[in-house]
N, C-alpha and C. Protein backbone atom coordinates (compact mmCIF):
# COMPACT_ATOMS: atom_id res chain seq x y z
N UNK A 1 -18.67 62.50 58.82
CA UNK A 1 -17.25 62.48 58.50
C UNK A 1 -16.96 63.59 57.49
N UNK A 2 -15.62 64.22 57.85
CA UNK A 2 -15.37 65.33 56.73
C UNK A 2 -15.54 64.92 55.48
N UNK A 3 -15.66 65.16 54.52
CA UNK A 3 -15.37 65.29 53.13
C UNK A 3 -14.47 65.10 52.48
N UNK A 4 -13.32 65.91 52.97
CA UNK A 4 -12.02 65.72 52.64
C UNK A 4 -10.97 64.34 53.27
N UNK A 5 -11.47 64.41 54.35
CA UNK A 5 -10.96 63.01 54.66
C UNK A 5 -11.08 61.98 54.19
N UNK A 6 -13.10 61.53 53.73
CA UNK A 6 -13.70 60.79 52.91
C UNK A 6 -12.75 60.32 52.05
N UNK A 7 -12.15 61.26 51.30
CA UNK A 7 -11.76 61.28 49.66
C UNK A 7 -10.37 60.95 49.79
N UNK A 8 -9.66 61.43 51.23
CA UNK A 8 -8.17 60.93 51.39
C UNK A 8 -8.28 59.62 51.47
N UNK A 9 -9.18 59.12 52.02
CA UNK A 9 -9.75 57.87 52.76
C UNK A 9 -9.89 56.16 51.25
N UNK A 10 -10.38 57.28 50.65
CA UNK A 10 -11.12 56.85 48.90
C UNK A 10 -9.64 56.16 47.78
N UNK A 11 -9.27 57.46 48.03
CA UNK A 11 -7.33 57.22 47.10
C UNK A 11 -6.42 56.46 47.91
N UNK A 12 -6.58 56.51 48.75
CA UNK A 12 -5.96 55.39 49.64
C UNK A 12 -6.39 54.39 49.26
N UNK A 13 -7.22 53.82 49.62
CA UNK A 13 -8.03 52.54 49.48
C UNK A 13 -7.83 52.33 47.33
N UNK A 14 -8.00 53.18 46.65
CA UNK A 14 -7.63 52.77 45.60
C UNK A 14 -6.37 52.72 44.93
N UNK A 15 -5.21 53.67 45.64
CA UNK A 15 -3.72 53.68 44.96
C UNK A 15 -3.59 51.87 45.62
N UNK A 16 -3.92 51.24 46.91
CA UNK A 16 -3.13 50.46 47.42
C UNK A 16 -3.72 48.95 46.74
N UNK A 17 -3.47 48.10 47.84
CA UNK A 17 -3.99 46.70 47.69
C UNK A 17 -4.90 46.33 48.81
N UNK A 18 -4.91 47.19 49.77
CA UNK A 18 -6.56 47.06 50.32
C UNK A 18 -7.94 47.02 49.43
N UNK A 19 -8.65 45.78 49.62
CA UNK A 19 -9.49 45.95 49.18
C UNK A 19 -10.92 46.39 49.72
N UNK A 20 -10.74 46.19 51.32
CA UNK A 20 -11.80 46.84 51.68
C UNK A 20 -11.63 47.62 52.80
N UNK A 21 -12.00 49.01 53.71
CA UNK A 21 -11.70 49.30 54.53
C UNK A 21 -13.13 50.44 55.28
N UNK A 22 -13.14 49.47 56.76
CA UNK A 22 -14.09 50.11 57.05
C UNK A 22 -13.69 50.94 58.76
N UNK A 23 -13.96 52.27 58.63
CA UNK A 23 -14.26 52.91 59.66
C UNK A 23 -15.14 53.53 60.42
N UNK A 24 -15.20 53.40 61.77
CA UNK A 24 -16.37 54.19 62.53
C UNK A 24 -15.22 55.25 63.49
N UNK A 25 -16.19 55.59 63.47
CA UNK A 25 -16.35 57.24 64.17
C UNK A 25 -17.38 57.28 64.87
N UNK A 26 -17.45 58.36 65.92
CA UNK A 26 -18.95 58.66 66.75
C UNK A 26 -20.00 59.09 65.42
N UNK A 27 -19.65 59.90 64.83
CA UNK A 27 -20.79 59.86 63.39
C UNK A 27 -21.49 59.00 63.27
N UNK A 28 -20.61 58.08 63.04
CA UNK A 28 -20.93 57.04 62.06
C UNK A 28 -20.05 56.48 61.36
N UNK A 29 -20.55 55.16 60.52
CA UNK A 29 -19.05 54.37 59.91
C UNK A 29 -19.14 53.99 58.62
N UNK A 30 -18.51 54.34 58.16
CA UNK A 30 -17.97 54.41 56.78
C UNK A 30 -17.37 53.19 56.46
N UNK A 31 -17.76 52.49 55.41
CA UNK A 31 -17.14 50.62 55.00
C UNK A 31 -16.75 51.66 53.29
N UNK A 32 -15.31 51.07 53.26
CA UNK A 32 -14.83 51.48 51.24
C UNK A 32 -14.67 50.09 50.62
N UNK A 33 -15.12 49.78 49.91
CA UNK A 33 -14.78 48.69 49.31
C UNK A 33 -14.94 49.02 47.78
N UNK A 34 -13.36 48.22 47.55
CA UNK A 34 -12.90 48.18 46.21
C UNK A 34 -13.36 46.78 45.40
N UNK A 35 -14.49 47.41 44.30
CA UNK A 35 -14.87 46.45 43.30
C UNK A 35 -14.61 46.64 41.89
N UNK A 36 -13.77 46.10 40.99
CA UNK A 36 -13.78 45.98 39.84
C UNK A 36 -12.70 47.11 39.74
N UNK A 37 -12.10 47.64 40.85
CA UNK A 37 -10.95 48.66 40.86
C UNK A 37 -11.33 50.17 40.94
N UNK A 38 -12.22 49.82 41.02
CA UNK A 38 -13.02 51.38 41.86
C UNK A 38 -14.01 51.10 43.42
N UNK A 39 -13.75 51.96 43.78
CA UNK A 39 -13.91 52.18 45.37
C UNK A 39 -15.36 52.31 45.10
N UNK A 40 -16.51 51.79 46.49
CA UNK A 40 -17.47 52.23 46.76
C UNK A 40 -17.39 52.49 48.27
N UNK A 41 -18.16 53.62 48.53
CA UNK A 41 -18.39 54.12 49.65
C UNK A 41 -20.03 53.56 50.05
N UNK A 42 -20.22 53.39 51.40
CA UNK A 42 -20.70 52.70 51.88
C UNK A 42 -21.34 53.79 53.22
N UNK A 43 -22.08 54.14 53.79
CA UNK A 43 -21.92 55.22 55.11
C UNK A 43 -23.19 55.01 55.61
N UNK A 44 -23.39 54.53 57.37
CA UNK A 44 -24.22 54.65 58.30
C UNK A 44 -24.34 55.57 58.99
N UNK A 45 -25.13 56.08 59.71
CA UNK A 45 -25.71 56.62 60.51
C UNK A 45 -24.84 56.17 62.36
N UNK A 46 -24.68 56.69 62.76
CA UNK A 46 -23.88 56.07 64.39
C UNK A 46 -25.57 55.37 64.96
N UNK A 47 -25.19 54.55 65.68
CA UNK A 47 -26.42 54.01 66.55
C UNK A 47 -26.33 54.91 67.87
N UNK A 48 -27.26 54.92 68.96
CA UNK A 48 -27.48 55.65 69.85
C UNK A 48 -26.12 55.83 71.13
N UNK A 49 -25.69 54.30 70.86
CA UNK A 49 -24.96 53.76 71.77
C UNK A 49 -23.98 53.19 71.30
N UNK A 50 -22.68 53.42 71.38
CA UNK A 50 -21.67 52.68 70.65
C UNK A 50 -20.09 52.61 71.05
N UNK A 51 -19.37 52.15 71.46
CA UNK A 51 -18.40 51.79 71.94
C UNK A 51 -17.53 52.62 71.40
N UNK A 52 -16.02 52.75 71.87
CA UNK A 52 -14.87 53.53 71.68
C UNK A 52 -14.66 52.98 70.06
N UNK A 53 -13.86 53.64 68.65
CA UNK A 53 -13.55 53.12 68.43
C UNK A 53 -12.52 52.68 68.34
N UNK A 54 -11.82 51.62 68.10
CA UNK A 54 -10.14 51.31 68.02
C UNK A 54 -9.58 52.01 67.24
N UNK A 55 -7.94 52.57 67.16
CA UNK A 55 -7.11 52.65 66.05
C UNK A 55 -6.51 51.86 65.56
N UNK A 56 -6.41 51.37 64.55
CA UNK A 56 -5.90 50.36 63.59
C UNK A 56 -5.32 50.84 62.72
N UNK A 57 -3.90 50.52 62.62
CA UNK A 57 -3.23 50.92 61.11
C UNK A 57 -3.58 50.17 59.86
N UNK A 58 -3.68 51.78 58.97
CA UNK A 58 -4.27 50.88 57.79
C UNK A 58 -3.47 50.63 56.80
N UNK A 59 -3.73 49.00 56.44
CA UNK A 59 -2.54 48.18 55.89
C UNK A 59 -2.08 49.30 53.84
N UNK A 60 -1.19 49.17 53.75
CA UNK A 60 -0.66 50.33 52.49
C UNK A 60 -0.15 51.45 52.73
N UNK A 61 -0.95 52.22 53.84
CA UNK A 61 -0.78 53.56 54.52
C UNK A 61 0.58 53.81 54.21
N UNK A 62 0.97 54.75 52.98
CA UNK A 62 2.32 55.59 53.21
C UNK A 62 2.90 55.80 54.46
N UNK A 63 4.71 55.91 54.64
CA UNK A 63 5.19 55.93 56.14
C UNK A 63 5.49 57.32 55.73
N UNK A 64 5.31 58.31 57.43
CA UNK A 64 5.67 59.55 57.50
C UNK A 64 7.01 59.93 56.77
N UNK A 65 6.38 61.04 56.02
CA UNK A 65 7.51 61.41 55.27
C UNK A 65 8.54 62.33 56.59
N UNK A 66 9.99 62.25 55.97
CA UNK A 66 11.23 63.10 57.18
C UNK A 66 11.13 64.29 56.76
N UNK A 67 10.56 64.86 55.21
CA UNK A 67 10.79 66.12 54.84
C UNK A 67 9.84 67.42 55.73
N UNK A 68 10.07 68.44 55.53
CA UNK A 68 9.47 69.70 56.43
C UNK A 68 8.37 69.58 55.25
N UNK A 69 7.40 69.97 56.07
CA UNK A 69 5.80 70.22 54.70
C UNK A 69 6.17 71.93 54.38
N UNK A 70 5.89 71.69 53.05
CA UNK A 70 5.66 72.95 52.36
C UNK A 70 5.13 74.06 52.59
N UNK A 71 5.64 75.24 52.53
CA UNK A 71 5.02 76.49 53.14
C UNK A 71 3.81 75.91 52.35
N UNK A 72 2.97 77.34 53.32
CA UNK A 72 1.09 77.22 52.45
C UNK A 72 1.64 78.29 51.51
N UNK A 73 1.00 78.11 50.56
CA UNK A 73 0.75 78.68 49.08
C UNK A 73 0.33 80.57 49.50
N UNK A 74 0.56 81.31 49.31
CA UNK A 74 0.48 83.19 49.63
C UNK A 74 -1.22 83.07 49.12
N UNK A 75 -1.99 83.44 49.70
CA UNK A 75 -3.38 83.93 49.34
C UNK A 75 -3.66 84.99 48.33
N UNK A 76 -4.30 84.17 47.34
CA UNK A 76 -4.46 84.99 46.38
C UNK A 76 -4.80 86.70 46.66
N UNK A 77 -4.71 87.98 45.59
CA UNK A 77 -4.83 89.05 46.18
C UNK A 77 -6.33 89.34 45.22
N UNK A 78 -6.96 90.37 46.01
CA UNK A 78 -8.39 90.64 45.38
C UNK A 78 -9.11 89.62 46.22
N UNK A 79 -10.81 89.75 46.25
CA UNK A 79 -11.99 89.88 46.96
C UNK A 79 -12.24 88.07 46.47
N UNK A 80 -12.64 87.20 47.87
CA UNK A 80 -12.73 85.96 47.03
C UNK A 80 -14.12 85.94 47.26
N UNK A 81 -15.26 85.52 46.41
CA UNK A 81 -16.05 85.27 46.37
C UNK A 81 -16.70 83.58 46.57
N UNK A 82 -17.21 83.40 48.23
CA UNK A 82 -17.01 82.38 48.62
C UNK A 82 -18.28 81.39 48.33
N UNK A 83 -18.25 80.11 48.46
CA UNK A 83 -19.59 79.44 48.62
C UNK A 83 -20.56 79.40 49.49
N UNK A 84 -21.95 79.92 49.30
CA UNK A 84 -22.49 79.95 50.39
C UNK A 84 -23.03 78.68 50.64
N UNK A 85 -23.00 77.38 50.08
CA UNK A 85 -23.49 76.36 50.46
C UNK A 85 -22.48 75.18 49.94
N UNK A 86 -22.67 73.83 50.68
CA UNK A 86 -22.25 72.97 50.14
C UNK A 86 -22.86 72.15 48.65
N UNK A 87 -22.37 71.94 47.76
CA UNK A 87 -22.94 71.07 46.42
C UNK A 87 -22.02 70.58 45.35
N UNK A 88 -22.68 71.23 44.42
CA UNK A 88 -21.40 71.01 42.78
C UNK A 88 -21.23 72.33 42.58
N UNK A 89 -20.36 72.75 41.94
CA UNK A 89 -20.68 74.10 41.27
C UNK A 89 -20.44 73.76 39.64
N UNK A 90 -20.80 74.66 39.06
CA UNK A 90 -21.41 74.76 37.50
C UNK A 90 -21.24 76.12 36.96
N UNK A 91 -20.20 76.26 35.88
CA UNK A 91 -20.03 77.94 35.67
C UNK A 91 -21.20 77.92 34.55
N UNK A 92 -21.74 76.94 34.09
CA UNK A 92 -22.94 77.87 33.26
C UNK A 92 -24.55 76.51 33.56
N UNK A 93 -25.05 77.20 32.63
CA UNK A 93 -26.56 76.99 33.22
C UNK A 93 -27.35 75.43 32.89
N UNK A 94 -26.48 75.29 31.57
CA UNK A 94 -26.95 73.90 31.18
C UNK A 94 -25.48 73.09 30.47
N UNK A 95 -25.40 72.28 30.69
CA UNK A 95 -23.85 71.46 29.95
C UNK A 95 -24.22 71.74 28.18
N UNK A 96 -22.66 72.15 27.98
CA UNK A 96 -22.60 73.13 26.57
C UNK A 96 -22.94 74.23 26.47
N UNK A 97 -23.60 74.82 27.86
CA UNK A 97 -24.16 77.01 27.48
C UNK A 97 -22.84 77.20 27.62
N UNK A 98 -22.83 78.94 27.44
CA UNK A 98 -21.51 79.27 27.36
C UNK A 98 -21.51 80.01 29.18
N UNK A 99 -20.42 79.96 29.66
CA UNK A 99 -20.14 80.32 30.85
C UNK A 99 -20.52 81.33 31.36
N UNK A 100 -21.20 81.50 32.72
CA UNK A 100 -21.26 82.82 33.10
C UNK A 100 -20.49 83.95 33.02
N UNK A 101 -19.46 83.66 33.60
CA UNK A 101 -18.24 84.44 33.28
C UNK A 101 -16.98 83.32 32.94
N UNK A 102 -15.97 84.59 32.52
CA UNK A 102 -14.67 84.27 32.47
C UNK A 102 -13.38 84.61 32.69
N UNK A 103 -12.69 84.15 33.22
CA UNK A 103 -11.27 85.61 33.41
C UNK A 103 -11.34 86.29 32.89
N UNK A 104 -10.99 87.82 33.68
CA UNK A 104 -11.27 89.05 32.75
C UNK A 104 -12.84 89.93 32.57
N UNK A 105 -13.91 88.72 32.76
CA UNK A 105 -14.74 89.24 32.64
C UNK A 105 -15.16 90.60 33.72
N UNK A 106 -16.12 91.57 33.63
CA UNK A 106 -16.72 92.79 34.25
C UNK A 106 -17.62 92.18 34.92
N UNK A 107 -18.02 92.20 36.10
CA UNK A 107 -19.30 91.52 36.52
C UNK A 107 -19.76 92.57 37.66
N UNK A 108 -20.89 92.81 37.83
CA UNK A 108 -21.63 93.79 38.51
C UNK A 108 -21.98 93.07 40.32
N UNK A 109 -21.77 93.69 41.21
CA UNK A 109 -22.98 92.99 41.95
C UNK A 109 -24.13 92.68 41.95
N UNK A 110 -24.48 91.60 42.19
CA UNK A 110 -25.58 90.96 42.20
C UNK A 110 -26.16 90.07 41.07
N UNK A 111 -25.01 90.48 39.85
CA UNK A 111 -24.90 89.66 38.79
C UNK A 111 -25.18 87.95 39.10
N UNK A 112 -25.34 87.02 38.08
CA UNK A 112 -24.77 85.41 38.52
C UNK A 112 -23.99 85.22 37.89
N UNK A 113 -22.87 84.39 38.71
CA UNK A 113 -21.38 83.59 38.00
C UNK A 113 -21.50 82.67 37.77
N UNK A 114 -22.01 81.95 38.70
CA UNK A 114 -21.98 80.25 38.84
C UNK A 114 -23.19 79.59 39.17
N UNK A 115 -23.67 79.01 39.20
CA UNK A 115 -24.41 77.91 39.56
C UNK A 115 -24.16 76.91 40.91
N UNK A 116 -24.60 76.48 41.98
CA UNK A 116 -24.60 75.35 42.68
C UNK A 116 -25.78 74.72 43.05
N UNK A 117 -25.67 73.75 42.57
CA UNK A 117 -26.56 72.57 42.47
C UNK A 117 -25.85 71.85 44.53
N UNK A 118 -27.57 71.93 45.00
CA UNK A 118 -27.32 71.47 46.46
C UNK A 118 -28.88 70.20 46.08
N UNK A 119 -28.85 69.23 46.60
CA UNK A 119 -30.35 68.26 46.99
C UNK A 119 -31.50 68.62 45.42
N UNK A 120 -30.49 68.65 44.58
CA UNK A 120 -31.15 68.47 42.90
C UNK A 120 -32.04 69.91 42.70
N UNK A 121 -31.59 70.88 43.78
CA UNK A 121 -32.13 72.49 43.61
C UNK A 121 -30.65 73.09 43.09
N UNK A 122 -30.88 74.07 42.20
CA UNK A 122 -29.89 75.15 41.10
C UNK A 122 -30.39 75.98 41.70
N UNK A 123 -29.33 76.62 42.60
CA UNK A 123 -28.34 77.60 43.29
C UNK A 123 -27.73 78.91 42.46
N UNK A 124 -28.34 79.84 41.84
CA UNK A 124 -27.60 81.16 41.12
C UNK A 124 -26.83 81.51 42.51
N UNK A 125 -25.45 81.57 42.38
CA UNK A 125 -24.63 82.42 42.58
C UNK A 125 -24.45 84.26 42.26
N UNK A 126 -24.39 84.94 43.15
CA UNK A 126 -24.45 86.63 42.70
C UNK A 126 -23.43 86.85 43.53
N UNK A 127 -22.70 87.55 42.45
CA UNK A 127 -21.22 88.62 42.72
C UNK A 127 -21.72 89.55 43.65
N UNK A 128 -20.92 89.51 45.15
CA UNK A 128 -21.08 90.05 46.00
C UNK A 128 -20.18 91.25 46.04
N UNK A 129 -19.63 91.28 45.12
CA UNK A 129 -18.15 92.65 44.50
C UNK A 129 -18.71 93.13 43.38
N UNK A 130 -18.46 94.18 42.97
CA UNK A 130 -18.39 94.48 41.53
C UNK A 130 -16.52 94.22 40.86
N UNK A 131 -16.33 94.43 40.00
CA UNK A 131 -15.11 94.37 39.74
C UNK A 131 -14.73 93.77 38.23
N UNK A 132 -13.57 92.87 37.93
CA UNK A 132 -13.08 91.77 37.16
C UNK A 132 -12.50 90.74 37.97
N UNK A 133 -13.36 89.63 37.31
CA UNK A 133 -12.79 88.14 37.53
C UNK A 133 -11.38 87.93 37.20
N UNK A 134 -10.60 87.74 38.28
CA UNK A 134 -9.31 87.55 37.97
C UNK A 134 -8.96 85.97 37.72
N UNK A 135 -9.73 84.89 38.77
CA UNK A 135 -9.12 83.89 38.32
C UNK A 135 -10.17 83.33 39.36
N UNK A 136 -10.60 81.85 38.31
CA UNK A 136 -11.69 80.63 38.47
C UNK A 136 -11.25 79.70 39.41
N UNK A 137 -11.33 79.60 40.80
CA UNK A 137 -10.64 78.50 41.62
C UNK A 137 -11.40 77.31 41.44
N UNK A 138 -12.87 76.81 40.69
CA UNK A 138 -13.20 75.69 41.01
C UNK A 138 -13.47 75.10 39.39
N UNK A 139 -13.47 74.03 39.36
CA UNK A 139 -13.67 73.16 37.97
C UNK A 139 -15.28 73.03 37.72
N UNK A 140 -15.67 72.94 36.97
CA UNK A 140 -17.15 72.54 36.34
C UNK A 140 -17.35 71.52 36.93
N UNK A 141 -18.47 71.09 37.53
CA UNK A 141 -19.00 70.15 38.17
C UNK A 141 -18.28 69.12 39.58
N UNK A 142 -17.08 70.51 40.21
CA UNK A 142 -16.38 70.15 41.14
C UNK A 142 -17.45 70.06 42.68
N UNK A 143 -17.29 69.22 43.50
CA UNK A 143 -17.82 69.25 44.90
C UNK A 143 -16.86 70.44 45.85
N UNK A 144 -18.16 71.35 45.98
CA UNK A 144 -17.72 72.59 46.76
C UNK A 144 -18.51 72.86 48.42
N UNK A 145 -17.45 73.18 48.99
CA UNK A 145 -17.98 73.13 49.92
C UNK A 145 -17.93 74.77 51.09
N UNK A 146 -19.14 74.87 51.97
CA UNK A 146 -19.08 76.21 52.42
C UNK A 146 -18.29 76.98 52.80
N UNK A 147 -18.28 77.97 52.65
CA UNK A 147 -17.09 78.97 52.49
C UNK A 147 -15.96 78.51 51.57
N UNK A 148 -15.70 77.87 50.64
CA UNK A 148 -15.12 77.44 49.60
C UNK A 148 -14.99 78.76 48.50
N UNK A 149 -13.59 79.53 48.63
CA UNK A 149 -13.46 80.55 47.83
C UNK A 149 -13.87 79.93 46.27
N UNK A 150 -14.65 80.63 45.06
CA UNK A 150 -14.76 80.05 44.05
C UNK A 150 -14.14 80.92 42.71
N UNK A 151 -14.55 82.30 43.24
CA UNK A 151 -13.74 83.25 42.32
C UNK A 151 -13.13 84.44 43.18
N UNK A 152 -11.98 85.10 42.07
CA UNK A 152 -11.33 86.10 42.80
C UNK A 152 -11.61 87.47 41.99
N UNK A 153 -11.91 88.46 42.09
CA UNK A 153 -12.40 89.64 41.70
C UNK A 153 -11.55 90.54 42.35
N UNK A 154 -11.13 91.60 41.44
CA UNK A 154 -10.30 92.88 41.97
C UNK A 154 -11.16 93.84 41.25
């Protein structure tokens, strides 16, 4: 199951009064259950063989909004420097060092910016641009995922 869905899946289940909600997919099926007012996720494996699954509306589910959705946001300008793997990312090396970089900063190719932590292995990141860091798209210890722009360099 995506990731992002997961997590749509997650705030749902915790803005509402569902307390538990479980879905399958050909993947596999995902059970959320809300204990003590935080969500746990729950996730199997699909079995070999497994039936259609149903759609079921899920009870809280916001009703379609009438408004037009929002243009997409203009893509930032300058070189994005993307994730090559899925994990956390980490702008410095140990909690409390000081950051690899920072807006503004000069960074060389092949330099490291960031850190990603994938299966409890630390991931150096290297500036595939030379340039200046114009602006940090991901938070310290955010879940990033591949091709996930992280910095922008001009």
């Amino acid at each position: 199951m995506d990731l992002r869905k997961l997590k749509t899946l997650i705030d749902l289940v915790s803005e509402s009064n569902v307390s538990e909600l479980e879905i399958t997919e050909a993947e596999g099926k995902v059970r959320i259950v809300k204990s003590g007012g935080t969500p746990m996720v729950m996730h199997q494996a699909a079995p070999a063989m497994m039936a259609a699954p149903v759609a079921m509306p899920l009870a809280g589910a916001p009703a379609a909004s009438a408004e037009p959705a929002a243009a997409p946001a203009p893509a930032p300008a300058g070189h994005a420097v993307k994730s090559p793997m899925v994990g956390t990312f980490y702008r410095s090396a140990s909690p409390g060092a000081k950051s690899f970089v920072e807006v503004g900063s000069q960074v060389r190719e092949g330099e490291t910016i960031c850190i990603i932590e994938a299966m409890k292995i630390l991931n150096e990141i290297e500036a595939d641009k030379s340039g200046t860091v114009t602006r940090i798209l991901c938070e310290n210890g955010q879940a990033v995922e591949y091709g996930q722009p992280l910095f922008m360099i001009e």
